[in-house]
Protein backbone atom coordinates (compact mmCIF):
# COMPACT_ATOMS: atom_id res chain seq x y z
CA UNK A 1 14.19 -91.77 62.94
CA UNK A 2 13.46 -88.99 60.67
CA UNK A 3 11.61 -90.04 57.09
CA UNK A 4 13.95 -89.00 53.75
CA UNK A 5 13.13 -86.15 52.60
CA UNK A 6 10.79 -86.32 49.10
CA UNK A 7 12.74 -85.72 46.54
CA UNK A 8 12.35 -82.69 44.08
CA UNK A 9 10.96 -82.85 41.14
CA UNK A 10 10.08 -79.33 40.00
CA UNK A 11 13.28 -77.72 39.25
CA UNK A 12 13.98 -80.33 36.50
CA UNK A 13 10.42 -80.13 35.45
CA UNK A 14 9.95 -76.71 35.54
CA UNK A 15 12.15 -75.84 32.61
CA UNK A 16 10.85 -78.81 30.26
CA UNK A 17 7.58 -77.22 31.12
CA UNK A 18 9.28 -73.88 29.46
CA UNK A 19 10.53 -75.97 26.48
CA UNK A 20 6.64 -77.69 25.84
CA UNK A 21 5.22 -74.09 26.15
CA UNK A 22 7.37 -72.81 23.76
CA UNK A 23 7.27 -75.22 21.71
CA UNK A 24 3.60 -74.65 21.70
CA UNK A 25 3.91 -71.13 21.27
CA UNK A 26 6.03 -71.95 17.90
CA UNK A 27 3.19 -72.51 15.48
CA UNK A 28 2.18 -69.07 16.21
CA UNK A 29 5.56 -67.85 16.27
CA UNK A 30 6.10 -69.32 12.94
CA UNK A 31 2.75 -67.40 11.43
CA UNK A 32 3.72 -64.19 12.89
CA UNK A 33 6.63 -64.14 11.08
CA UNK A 34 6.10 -66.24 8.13
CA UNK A 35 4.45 -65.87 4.33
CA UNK A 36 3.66 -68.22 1.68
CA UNK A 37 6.82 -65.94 -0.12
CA UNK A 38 9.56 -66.24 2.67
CA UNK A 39 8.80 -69.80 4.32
CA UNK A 40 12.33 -71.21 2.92
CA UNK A 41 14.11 -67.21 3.49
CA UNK A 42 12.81 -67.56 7.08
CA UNK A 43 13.90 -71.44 7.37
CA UNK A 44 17.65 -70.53 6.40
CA UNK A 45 17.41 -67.30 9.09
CA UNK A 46 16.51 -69.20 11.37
CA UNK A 47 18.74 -71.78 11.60
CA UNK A 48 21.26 -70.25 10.57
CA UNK A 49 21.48 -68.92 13.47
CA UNK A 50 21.74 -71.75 15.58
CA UNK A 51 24.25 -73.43 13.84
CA UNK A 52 27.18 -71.68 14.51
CA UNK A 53 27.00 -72.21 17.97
CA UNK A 54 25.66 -75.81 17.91
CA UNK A 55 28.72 -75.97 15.85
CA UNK A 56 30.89 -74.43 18.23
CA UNK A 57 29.64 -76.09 21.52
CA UNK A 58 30.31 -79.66 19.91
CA UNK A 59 33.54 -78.91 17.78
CA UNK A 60 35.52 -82.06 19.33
CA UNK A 61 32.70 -84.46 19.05
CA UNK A 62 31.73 -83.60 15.42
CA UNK A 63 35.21 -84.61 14.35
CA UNK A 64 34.65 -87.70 16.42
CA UNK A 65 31.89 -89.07 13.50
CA UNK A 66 32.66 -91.29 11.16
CA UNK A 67 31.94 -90.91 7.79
CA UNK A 68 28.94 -93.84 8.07
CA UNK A 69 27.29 -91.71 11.21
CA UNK A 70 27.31 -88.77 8.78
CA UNK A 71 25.71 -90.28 6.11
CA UNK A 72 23.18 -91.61 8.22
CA UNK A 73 22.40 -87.96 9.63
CA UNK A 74 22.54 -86.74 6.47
CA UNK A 75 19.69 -88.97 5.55
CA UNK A 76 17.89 -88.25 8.97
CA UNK A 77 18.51 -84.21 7.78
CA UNK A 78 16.71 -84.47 4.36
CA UNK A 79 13.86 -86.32 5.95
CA UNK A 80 13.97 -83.09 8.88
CA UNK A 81 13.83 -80.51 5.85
CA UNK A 82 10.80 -82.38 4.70
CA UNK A 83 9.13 -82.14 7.92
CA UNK A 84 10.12 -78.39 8.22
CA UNK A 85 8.43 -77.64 4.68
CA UNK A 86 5.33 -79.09 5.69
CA UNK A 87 4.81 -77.54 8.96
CA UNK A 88 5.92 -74.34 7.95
CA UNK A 89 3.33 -74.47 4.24
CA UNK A 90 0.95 -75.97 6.66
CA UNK A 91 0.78 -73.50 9.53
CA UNK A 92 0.89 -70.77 7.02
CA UNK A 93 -2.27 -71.99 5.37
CA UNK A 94 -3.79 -72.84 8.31
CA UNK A 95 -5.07 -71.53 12.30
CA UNK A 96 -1.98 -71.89 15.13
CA UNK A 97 -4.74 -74.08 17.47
CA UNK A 98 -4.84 -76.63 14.14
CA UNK A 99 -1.53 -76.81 13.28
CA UNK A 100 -0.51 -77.73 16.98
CA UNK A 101 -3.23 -80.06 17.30
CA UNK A 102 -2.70 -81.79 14.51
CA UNK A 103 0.89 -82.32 14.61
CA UNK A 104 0.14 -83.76 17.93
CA UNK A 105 -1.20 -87.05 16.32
CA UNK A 106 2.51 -88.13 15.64
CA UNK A 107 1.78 -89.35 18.94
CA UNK A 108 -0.46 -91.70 17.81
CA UNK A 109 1.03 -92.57 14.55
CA UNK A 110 3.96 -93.10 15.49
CA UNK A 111 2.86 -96.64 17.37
CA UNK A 112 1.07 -97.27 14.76
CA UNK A 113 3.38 -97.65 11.95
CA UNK A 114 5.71 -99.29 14.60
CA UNK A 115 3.20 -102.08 15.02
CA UNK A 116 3.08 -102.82 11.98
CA UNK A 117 7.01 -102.74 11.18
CA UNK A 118 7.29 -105.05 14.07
CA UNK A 119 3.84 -107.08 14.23
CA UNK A 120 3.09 -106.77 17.64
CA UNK A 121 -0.49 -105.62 18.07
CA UNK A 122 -1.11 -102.69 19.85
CA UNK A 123 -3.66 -102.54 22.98
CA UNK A 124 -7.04 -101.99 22.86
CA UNK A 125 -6.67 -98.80 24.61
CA UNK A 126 -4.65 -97.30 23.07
CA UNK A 127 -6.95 -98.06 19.67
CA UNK A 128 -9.84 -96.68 21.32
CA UNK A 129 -7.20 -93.28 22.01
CA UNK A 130 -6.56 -93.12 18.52
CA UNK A 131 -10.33 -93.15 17.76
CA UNK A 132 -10.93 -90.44 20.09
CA UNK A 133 -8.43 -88.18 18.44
CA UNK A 134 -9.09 -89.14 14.76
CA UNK A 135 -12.60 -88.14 15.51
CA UNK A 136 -11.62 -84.79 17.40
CA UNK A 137 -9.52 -83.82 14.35
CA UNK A 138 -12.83 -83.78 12.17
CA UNK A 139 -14.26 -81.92 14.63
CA UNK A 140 -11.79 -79.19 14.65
CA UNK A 141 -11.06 -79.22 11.21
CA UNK A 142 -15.11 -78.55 10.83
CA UNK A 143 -15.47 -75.89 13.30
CA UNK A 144 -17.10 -73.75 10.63
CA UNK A 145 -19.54 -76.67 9.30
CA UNK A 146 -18.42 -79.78 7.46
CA UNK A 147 -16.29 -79.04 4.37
CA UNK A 148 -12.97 -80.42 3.08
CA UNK A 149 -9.97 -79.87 5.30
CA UNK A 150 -7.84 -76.67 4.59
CA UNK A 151 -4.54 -77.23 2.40
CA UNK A 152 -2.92 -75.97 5.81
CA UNK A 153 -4.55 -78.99 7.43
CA UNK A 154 -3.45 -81.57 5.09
CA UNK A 155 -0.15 -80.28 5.32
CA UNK A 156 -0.11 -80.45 8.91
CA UNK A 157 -1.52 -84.27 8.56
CA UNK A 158 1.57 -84.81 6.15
CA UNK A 159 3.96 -83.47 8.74
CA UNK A 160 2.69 -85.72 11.75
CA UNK A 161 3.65 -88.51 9.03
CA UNK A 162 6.83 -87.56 8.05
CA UNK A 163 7.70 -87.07 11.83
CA UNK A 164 6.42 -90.30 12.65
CA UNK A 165 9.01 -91.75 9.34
CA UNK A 166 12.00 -89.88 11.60
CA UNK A 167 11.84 -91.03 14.72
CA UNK A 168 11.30 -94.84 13.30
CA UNK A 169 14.14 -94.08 11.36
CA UNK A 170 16.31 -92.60 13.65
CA UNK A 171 15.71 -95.42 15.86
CA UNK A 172 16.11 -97.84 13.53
CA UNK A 173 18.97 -96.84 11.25
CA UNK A 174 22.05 -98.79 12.89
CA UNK A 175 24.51 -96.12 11.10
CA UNK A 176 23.83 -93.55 13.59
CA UNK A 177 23.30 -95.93 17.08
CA UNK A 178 25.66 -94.56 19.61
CA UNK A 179 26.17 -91.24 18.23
CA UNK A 180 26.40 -88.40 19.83
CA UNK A 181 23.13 -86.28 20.30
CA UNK A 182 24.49 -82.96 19.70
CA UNK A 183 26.52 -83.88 16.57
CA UNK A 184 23.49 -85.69 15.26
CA UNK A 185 21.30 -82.99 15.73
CA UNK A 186 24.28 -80.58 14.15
CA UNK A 187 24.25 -82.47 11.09
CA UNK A 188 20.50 -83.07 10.52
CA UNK A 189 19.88 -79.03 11.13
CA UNK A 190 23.37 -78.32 8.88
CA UNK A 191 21.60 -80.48 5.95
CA UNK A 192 18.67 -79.35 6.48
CA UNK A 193 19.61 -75.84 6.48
CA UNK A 194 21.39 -76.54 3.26
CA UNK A 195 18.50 -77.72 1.49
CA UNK A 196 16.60 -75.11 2.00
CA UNK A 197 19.13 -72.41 0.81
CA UNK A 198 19.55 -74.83 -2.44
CA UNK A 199 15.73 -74.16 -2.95
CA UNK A 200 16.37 -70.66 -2.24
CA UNK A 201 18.34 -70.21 -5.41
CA UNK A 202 15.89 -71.62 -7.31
CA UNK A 203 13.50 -69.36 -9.51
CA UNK A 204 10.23 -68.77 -8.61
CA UNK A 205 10.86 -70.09 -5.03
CA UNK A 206 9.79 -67.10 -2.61
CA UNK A 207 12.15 -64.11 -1.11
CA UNK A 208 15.82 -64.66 -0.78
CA UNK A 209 16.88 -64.64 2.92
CA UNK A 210 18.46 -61.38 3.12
CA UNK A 211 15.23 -59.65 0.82
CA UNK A 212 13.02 -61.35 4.17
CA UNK A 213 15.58 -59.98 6.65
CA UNK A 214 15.11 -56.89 5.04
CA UNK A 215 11.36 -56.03 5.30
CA UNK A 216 10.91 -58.09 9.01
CA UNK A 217 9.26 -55.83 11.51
CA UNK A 218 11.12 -55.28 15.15
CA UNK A 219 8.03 -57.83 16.08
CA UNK A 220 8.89 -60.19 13.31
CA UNK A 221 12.74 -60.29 14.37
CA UNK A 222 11.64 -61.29 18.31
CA UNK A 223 9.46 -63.94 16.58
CA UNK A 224 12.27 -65.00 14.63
CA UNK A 225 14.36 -65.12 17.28
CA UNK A 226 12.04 -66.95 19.84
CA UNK A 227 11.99 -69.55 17.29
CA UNK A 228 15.69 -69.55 16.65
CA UNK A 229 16.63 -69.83 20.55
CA UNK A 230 13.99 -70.72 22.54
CA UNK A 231 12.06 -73.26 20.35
CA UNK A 232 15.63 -74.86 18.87
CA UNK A 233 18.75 -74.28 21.36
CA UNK A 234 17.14 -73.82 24.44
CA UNK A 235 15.14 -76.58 23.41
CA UNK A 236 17.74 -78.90 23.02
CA UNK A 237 20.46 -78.28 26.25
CA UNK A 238 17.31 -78.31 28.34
CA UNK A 239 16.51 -81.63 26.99
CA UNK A 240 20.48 -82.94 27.63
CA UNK A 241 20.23 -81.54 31.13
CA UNK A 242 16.92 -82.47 31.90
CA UNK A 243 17.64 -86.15 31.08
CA UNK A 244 20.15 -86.46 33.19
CA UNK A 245 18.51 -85.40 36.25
CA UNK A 246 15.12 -87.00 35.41
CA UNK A 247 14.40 -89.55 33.28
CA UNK A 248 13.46 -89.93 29.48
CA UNK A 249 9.78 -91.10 30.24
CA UNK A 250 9.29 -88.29 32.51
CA UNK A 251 10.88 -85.55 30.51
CA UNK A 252 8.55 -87.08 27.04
CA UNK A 253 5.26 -87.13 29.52
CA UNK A 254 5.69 -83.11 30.18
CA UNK A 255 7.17 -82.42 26.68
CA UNK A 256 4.07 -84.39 25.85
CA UNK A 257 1.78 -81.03 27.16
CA UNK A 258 2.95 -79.34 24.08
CA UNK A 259 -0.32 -79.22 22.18
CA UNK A 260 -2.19 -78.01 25.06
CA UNK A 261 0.43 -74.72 24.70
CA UNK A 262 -0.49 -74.67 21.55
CA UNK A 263 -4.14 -74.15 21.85
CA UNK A 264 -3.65 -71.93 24.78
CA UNK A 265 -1.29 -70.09 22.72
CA UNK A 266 -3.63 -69.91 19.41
CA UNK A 267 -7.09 -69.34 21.16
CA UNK A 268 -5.84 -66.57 23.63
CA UNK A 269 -2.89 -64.67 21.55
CA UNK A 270 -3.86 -65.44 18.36
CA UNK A 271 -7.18 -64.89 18.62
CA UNK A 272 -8.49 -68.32 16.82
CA UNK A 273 -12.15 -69.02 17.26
CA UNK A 274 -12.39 -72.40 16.47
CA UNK A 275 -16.69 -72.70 17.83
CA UNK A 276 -17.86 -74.82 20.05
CA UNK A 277 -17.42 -78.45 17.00
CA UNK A 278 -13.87 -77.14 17.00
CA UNK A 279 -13.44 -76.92 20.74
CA UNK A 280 -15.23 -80.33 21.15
CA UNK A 281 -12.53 -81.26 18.55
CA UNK A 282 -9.55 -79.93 20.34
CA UNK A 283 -10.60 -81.57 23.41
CA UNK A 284 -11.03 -84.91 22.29
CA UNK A 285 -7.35 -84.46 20.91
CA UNK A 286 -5.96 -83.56 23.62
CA UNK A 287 -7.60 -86.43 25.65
CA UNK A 288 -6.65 -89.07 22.62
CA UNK A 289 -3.31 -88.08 22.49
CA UNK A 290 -2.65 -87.98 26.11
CA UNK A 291 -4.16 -91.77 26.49
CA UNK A 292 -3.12 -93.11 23.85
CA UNK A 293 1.11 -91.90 24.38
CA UNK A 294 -0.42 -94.03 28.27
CA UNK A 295 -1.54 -96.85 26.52
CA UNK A 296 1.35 -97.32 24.27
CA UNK A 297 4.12 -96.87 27.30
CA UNK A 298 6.16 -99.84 27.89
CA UNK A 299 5.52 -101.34 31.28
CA UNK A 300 9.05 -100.95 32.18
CA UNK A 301 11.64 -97.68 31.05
CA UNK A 302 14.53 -99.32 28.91
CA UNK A 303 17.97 -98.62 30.46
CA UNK A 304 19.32 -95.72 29.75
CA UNK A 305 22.28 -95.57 27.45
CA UNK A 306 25.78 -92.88 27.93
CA UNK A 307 24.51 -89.70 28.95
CA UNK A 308 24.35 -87.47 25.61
CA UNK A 309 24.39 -90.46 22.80
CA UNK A 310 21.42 -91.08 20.40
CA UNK A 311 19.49 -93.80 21.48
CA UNK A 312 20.24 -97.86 20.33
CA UNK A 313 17.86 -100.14 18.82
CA UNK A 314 13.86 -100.21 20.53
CA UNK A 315 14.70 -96.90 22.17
CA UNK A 316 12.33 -93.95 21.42
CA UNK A 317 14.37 -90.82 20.49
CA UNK A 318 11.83 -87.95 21.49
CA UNK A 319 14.21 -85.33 20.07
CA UNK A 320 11.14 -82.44 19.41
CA UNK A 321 14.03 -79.39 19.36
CA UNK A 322 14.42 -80.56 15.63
CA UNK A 323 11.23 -81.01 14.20
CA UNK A 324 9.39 -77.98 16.13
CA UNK A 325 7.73 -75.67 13.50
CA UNK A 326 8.39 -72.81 13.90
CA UNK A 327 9.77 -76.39 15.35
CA UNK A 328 8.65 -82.15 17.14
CA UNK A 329 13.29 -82.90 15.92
CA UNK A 330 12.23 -82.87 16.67
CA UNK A 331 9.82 -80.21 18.08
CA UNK A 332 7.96 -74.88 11.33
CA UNK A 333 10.35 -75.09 12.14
């Protein structure tokens, strides 16, 4: 009798793999084609590209919302836009290899502040993880010798927070339980998108969209569009799909390899030199984050609920194509 044949895992993996790398690859992405001047002009271009067709491909189940499940991802979309501002500020002001590191501590800030919501303690493991990568963030953020974090840092440390206040949110806000993913995600990018062209109009607010289309570079456009495609729509089917044939844990363990893209990404394209404290740094990040997301597993993967609805209650929604920078979300994006 002939043994079953092991089943194969790497063409599902293989494309989340894709999605982590470029997800990685985003922070640069987002500096190669952002300023200080156009970060809101280049937030609107960019998704406003994506919207149409997210729009398109989920026509019949946007009309299927109720007016509560709007709300509710109307809320989830202004907390999105705030996540978007600060990675997008922040990697501006601020190395690719740090922003993507430090984003990465969502990971372990995220358990955190769900202790605490909930009271049960977290393991000692996963404490000594978050030790490991609060002191490898020093490190990196002191490559150069010990001064005060960059405002592109800080920034950075913001946006791990605010990502941390989404997915609680999003997991805990009973208006949007059983929704569909893709009309969720519509609506968060749609208000998102929105805010950002309301800021726009304001004075003294940067380029208008269509002054930064303009003066982009041919370089600047593939950027652009990398981000636009590959970091947000690819991104997100390849998550549906991947689900489906996988499982959620394993599909959040290899989206999970993001920040290693994005020091890969940062230290060989982009040229960042972060010394040998940084590296030390970046390491013990990696490590840290890796662990601790290990520690903080559940023993046992929650049932999974109808293929393509937003998870219910005590289900972790890992939905990075949203808050990407240049994504994170919810994956500056």
């Amino acid at each position: 009798m002939r043994a079953a044949a092991p089943h194969r895992t790497w063409p599902t993996d293989l494309p989340v793999l894709v999605v982590a790398a470029a997800w990685g690859s985003s922070y640069l992405a987002a500096k190669g084609v952002t300023t200080a001047q156009t970060v809101l002009a280049v937030l609107v271009l960019r998704f406003s590209l994506v919207l149409p067709v997210l729009v398109l491909a989920g026509r019949r189940r946007l009309r299927a919302l109720d007016a509560r499940q709007v709300r509710g991802a109307g809320v989830l979309g202004l907390v999105l836009a705030g996540i978007f501002l600060l990675e997008t500020y922040g990697v501006v002001h601020t190395s690719a290899t740090n922003a993507g590191l430090i984003i990465s501590l969502t990971m372990i800030i995220t358990p955190v502040a769900e202790s605490r919501l909930t009271g049960v303690p977290l393991p000692r493991p996963f404490l000594c993880a978050a030790g490991l990568s609060v002191a490898g963030i020093v490190l990196l953020t002191q490559g150069a010798g010990f001064t005060a974090p960059s405002l592109g840092d800080l920034l950075m440390l913001a946006a791990a927070a605010a990502r941390t206040v989404h997915v609680l949110a999003m997991s805990r806000m009973r208006s949007v339980q059983g929704a569909d993913a893709l009309s969720l995600t519509t609506v968060q990018l749609g208000t998102a998108t929105a805010v950002f062209a309301v800021l726009c109009a304001a004075p003294g607010t940067g380029r208008t969209p269509w002054e930064a289309a303009a003066v982009l570079g041919t370089g600047q456009w593939l950027w652009l569009l990398h981000l636009s495609l590959s970091c947000t729509l690819f991104a997100f089917f390849v998550q549906m799909w991947a689900v489906r044939r996988s499982s959620p844990s394993r599909v959040s363990l290899l989206l999970g390899t993001e920040p290693v893209w994005a020091a890969v990404a940062g230290i060989a394209l982009a040229g960042d030199r972060p010394g040998w404290t940084g590296l030390l740094g970046a390491l013990l990040v990696l490590a840290g984050t890796a662990w601790g997301r290990r520690a903080a597993a559940p023993p046992a993967p929650a049932p999974a609920g109808p293929a393509g609805q937003a998870p219910g209650p005590g289900r972790v929604a890992r939905e990075h194509p949203l808050p990407s920078p240049g994504a994170a979300p919810p994956p500056p994006a």
